[in-house]
C-alpha atoms as a PDB file:
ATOM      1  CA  UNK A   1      87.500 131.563 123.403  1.00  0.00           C
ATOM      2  CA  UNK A   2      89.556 133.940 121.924  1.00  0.00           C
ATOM      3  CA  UNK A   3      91.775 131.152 120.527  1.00  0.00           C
ATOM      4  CA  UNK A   4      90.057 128.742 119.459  1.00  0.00           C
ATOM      5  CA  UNK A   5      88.225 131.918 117.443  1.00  0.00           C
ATOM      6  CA  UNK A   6      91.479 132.764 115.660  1.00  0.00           C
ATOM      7  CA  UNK A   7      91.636 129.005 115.067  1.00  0.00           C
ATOM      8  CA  UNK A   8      89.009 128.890 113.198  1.00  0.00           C
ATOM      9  CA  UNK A   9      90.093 131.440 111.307  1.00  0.00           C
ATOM     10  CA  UNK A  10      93.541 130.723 110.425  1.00  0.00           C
ATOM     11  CA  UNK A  11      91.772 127.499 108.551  1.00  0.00           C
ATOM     12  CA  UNK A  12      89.139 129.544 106.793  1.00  0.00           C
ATOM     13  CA  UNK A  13      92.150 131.803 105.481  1.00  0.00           C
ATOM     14  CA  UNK A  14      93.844 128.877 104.320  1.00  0.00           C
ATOM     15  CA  UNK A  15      91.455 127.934 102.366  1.00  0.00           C
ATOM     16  CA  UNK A  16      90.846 130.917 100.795  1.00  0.00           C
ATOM     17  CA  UNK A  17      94.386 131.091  99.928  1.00  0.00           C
ATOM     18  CA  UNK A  18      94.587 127.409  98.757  1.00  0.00           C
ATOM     19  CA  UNK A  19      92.086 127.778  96.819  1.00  0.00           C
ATOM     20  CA  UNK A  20      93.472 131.000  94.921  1.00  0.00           C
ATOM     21  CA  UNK A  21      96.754 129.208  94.338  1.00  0.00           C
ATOM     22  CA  UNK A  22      94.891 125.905  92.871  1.00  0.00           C
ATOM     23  CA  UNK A  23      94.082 127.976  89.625  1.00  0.00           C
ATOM     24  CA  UNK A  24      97.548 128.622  88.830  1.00  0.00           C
ATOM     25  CA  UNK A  25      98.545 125.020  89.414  1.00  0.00           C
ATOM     26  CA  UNK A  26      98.705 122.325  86.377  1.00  0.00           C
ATOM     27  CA  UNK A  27      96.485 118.955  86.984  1.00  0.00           C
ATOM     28  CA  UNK A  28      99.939 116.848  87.113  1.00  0.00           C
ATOM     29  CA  UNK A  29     101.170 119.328  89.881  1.00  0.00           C
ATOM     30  CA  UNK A  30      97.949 118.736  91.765  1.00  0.00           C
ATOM     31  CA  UNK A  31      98.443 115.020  91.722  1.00  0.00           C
ATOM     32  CA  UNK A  32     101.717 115.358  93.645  1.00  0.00           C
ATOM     33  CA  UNK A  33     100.301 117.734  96.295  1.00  0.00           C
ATOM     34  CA  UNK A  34      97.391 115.056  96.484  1.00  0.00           C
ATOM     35  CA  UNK A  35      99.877 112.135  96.865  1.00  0.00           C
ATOM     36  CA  UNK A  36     101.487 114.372  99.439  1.00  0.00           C
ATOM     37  CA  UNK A  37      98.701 114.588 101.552  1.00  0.00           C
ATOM     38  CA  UNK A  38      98.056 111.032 101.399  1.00  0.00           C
ATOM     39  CA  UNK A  39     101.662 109.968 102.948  1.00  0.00           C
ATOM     40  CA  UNK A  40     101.715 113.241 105.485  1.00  0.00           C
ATOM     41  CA  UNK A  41      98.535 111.262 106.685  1.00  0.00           C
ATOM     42  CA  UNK A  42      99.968 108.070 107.189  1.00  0.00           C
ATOM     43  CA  UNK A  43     102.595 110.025 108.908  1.00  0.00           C
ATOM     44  CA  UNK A  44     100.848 112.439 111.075  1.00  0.00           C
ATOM     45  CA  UNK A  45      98.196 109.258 111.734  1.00  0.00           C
ATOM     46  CA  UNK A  46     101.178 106.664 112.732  1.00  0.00           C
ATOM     47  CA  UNK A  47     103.064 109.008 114.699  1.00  0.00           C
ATOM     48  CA  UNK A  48      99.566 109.715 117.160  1.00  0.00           C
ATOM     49  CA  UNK A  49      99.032 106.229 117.620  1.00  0.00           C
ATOM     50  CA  UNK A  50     102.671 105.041 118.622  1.00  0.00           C
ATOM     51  CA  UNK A  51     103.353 108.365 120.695  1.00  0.00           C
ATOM     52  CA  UNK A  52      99.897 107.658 122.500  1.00  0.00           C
ATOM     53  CA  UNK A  53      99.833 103.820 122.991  1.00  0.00           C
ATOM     54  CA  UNK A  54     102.069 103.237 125.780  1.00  0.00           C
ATOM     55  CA  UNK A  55     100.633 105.957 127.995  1.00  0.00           C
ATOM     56  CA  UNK A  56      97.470 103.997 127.175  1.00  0.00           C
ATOM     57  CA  UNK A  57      96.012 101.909 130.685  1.00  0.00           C
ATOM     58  CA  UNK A  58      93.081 100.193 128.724  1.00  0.00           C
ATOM     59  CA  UNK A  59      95.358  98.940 126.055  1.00  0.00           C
ATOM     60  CA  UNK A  60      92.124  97.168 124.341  1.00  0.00           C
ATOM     61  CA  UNK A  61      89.735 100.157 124.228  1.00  0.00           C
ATOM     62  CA  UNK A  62      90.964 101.570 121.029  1.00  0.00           C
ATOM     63  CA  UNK A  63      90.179  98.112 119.560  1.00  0.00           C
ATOM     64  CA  UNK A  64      86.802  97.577 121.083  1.00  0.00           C
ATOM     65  CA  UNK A  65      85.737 101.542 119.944  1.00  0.00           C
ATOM     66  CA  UNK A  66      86.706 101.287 116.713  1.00  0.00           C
ATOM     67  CA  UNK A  67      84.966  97.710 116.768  1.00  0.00           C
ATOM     68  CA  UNK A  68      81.948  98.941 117.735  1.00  0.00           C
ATOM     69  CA  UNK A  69      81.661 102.248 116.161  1.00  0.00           C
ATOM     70  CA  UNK A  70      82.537 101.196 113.027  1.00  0.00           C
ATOM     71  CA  UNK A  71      79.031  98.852 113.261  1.00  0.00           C
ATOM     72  CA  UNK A  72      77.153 101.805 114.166  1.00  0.00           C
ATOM     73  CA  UNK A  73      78.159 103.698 111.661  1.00  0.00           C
ATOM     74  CA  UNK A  74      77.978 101.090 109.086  1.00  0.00           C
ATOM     75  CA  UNK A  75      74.191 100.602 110.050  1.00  0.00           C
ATOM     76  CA  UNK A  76      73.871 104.324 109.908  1.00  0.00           C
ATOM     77  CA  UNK A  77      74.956 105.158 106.522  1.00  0.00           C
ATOM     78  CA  UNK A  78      77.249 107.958 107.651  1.00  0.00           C
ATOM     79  CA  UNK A  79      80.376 107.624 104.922  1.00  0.00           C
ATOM     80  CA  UNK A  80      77.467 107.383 102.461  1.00  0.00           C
ATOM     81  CA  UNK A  81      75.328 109.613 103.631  1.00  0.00           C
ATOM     82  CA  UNK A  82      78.486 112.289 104.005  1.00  0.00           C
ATOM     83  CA  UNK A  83      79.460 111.622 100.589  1.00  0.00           C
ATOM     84  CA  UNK A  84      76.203 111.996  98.990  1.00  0.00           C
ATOM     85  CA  UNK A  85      76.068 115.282 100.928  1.00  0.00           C
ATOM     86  CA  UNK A  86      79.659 116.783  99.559  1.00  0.00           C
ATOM     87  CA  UNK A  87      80.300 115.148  96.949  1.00  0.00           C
ATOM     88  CA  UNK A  88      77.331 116.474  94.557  1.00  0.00           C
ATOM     89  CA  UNK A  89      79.604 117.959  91.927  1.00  0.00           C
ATOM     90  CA  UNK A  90      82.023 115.543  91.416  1.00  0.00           C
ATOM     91  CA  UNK A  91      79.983 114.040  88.914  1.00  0.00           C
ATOM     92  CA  UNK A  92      79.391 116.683  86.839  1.00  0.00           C
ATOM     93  CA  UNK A  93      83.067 118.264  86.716  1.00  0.00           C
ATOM     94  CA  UNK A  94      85.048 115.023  87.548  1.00  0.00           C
ATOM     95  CA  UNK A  95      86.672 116.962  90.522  1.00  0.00           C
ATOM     96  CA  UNK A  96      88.512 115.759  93.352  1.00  0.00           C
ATOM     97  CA  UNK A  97      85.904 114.038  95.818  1.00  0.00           C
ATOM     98  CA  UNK A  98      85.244 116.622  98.937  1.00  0.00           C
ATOM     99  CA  UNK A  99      84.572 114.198 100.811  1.00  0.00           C
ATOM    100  CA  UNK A 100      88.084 113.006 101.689  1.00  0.00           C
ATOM    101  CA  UNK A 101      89.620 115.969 101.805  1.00  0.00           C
ATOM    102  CA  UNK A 102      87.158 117.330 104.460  1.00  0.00           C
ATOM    103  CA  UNK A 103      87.084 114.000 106.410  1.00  0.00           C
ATOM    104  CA  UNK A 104      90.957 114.151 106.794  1.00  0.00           C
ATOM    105  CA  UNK A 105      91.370 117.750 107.798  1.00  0.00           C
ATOM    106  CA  UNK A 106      88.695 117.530 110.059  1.00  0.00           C
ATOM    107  CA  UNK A 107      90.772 114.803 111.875  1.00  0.00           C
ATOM    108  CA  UNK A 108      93.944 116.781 111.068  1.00  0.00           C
ATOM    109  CA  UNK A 109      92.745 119.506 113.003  1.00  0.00           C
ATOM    110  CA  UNK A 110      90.621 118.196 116.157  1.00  0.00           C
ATOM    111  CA  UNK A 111      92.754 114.956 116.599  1.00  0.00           C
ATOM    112  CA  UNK A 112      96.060 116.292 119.338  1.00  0.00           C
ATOM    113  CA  UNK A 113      97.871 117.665 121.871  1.00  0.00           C
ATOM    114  CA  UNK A 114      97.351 121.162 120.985  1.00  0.00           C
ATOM    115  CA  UNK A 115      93.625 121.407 119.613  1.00  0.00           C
ATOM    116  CA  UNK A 116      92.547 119.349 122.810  1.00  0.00           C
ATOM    117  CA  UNK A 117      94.591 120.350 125.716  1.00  0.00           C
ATOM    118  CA  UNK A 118      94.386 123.691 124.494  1.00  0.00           C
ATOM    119  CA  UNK A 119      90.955 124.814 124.765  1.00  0.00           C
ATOM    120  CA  UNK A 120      91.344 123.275 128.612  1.00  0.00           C
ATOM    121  CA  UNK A 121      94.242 125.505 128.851  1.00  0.00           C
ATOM    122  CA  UNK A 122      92.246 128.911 127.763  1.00  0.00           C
ATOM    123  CA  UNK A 123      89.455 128.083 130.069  1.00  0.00           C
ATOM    124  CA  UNK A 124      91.355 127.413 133.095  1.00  0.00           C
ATOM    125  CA  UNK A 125      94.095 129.997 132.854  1.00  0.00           C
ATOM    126  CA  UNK A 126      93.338 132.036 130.303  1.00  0.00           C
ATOM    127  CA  UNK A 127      96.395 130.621 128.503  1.00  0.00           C
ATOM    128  CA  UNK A 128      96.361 130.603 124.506  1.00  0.00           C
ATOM    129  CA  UNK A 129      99.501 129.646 123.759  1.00  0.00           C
ATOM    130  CA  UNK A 130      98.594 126.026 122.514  1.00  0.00           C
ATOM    131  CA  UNK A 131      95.589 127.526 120.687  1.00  0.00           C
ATOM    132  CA  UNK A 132      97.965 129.992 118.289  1.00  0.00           C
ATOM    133  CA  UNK A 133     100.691 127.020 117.663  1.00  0.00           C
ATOM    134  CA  UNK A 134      97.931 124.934 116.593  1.00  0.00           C
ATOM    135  CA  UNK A 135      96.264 128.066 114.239  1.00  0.00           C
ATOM    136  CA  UNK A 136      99.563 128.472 112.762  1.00  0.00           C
ATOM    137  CA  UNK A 137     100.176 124.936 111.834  1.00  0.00           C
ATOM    138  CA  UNK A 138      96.115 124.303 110.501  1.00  0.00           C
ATOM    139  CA  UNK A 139      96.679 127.836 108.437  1.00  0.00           C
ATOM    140  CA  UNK A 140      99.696 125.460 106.303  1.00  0.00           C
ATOM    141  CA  UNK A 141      97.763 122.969 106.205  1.00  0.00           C
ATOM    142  CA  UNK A 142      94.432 124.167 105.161  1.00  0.00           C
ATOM    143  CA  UNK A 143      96.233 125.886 102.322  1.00  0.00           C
ATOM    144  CA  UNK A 144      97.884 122.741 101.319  1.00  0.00           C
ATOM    145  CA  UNK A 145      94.675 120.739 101.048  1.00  0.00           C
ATOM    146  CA  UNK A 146      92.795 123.535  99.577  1.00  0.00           C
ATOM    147  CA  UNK A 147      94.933 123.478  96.636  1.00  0.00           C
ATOM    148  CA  UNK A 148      93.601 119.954  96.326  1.00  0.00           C
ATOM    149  CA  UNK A 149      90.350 120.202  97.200  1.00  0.00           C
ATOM    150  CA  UNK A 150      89.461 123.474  96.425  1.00  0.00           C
ATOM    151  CA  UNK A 151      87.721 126.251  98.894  1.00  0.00           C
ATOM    152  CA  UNK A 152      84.811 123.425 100.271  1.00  0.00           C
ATOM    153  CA  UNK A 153      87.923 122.932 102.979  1.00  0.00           C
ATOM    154  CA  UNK A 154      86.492 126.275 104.654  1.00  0.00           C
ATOM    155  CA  UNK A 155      83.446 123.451 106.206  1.00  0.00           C
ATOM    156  CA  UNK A 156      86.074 122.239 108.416  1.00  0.00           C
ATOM    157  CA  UNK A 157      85.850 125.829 110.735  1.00  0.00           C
ATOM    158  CA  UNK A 158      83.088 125.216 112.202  1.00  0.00           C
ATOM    159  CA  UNK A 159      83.603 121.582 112.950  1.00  0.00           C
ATOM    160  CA  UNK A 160      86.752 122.451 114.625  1.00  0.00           C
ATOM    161  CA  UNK A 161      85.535 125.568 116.745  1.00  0.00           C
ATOM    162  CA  UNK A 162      82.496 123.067 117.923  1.00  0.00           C
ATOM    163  CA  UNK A 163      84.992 120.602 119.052  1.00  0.00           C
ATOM    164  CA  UNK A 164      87.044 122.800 120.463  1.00  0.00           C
ATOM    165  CA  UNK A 165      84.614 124.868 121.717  1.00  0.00           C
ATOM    166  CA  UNK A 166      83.139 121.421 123.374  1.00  0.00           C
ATOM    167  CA  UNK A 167      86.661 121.021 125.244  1.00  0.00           C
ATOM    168  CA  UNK A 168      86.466 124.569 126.856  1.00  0.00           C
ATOM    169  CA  UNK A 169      82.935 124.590 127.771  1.00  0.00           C
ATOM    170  CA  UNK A 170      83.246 121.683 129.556  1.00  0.00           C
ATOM    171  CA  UNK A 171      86.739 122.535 131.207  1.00  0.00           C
ATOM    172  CA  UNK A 172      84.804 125.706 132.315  1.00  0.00           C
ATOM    173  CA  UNK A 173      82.023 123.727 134.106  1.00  0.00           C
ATOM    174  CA  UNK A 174      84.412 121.013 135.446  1.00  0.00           C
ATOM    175  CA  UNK A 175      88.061 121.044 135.448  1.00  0.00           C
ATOM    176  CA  UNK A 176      88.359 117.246 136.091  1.00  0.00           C
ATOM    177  CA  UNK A 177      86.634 116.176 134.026  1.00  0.00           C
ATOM    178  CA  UNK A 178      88.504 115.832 130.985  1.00  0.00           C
ATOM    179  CA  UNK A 179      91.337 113.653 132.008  1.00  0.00           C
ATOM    180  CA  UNK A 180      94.601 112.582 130.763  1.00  0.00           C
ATOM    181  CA  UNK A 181      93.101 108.933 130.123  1.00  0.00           C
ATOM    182  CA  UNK A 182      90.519 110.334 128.056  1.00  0.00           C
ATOM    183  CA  UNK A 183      93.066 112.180 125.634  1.00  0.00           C
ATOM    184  CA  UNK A 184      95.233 109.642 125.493  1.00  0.00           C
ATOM    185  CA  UNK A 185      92.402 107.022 123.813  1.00  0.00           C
ATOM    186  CA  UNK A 186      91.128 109.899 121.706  1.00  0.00           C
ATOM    187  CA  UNK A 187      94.161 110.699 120.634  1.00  0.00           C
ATOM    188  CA  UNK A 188      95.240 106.684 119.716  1.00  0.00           C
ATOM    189  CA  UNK A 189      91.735 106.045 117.754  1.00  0.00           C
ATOM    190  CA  UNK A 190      92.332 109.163 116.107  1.00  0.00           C
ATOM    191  CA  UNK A 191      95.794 108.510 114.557  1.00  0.00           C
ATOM    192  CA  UNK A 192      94.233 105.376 113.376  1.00  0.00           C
ATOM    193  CA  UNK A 193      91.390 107.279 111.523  1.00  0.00           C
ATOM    194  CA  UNK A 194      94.354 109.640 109.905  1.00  0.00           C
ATOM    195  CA  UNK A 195      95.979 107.302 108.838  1.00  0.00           C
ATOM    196  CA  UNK A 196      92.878 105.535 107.520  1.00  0.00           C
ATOM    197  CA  UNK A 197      92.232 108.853 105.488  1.00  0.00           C
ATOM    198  CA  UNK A 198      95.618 108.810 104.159  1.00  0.00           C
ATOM    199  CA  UNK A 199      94.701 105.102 102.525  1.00  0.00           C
ATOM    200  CA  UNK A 200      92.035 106.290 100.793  1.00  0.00           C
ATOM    201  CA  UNK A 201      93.548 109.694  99.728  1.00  0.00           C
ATOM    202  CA  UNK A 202      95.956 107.271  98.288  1.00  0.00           C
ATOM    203  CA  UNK A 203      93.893 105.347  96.606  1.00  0.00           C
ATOM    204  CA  UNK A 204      95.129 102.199  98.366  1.00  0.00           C
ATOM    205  CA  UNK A 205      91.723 101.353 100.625  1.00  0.00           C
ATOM    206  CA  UNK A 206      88.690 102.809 101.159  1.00  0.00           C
ATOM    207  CA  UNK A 207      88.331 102.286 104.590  1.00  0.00           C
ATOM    208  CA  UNK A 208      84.630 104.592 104.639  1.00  0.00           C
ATOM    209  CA  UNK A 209      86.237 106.858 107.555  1.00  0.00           C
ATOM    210  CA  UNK A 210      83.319 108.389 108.107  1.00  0.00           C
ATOM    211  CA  UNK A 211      81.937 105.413 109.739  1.00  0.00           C
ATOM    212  CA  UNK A 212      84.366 105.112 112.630  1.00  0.00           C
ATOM    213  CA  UNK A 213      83.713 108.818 113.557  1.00  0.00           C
ATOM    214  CA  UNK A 214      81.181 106.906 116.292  1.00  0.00           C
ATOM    215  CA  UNK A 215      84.239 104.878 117.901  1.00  0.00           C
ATOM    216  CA  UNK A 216      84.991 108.611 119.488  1.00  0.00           C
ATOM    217  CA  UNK A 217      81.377 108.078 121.250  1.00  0.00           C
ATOM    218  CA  UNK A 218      82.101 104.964 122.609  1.00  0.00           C
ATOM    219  CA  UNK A 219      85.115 106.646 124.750  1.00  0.00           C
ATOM    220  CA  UNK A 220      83.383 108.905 126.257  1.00  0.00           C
ATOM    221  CA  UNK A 221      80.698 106.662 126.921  1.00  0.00           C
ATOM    222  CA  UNK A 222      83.057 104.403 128.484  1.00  0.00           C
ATOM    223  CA  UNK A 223      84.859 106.695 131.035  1.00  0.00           C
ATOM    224  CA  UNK A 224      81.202 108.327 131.343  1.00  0.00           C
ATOM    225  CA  UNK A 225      79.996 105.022 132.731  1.00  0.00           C
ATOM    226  CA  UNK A 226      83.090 104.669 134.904  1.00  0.00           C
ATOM    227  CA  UNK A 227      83.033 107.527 136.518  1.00  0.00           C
ATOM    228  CA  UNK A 228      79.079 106.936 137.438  1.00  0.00           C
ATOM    229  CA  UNK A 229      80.185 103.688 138.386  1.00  0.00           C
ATOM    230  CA  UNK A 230      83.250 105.148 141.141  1.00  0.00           C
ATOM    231  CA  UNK A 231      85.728 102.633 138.937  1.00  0.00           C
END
């Protein structure tokens, strides 16, 4: 666990140091790193999906997951009820919503090769390698969105050592069980969620993230009943 632990780290640190540089930076200078963010996502979220999609053999079950977990989080409030959770101050300072911020490095951070495949790695072979590119790349990038969004960027941490945490504990108890298949349609729904955040960081469409978080569910629920079903 040791690094996925210096993962988590690496992002708190950025944030810290984000944060620090965001007082020295003028409101117009903000706005650029803000509309930077906004296209990297796009970017980053793109590049998953059409690096992912033809290694894809259920070509349809990003559509039907997003589909269906965007209804259940619809019915479940989550953007809303994530907003109302983060977003308390905006109204009183006029700050940059949290919300967004959060939501998009969340996915920057859990959604890809490394933060996936290397937790799997660590537990298996005790290899970290994957685990300390990733940390190195997340410590840039936490920075860069802190000086956005301020030091609430540090609530990503724990999100990310849970999900990667999730990857090793279950590589420890079963080494087959996370597959190559299953990666692969994590990895294609969540490029299209980046690149959903990117929209709204843009201002161009609030497409309420938040509430396709559940299309991840519907994955592993899918292969889950599969594999019960010898398919």
């Amino acid at each position: 666990m040791i690094g996925t632990i210096v993962n988590t780290a690496t992002i708190i640190a950025g944030a810290v140091i984000g944060s620090y540089l965001k007082r020295g930076i003028k409101p117009q200078y903000q706005q650029a790193l803000f509309n930077a963010m906004g296209l990297c996502s796009l970017a980053l979220g793109f590049n998953a999906f059409c690096q992912n999609m033809p290694k894809s053999n259920y070509p349809v079950l990003f559509i039907v997951s997003l589909a269906l977990g965007s209804l259940i989080g619809f019915m479940l409030k989550l953007d809303e009820r994530f907003k109302r959770l983060v977003d308390r101050k905006k109204k009183k300072d006029g700050s940059v919503p949290l919300s967004e911020g959060l939501s998009t490095g969340i996915l920057l951070y859990c959604i890809g090769t490394f933060s996936m495949v290397g937790p799997v790695l660590s537990a298996l072979y005790g290899d970290n390698t994957y685990l300390y590119t990733n940390a190195t790349l997340d410590l840039i990038t936490s920075a860069v969105l802190a000086t956005t969004y301020g030091i609430g960027m540090v609530w990503a941490a724990p999100v990310l050592f849970c999900w990667q945490g999730m990857f090793y504990l279950i590589a420890k108890l079963s080494a087959d069980a996370i597959t190559d298949d299953i990666r692969t349609e994590l990895c294609i729904v969540g490029g299209i969620l980046i690149a959903a955040s990117g929209l709204s960081i843009l201002k161009i469409k609030d497409c309420k993230t938040i509430n396709m978080l559940p299309a991840f569910l519907v994955i592993i629920v899918f292969f889950l009943v599969k594999s019960l079903l010898g398919l």
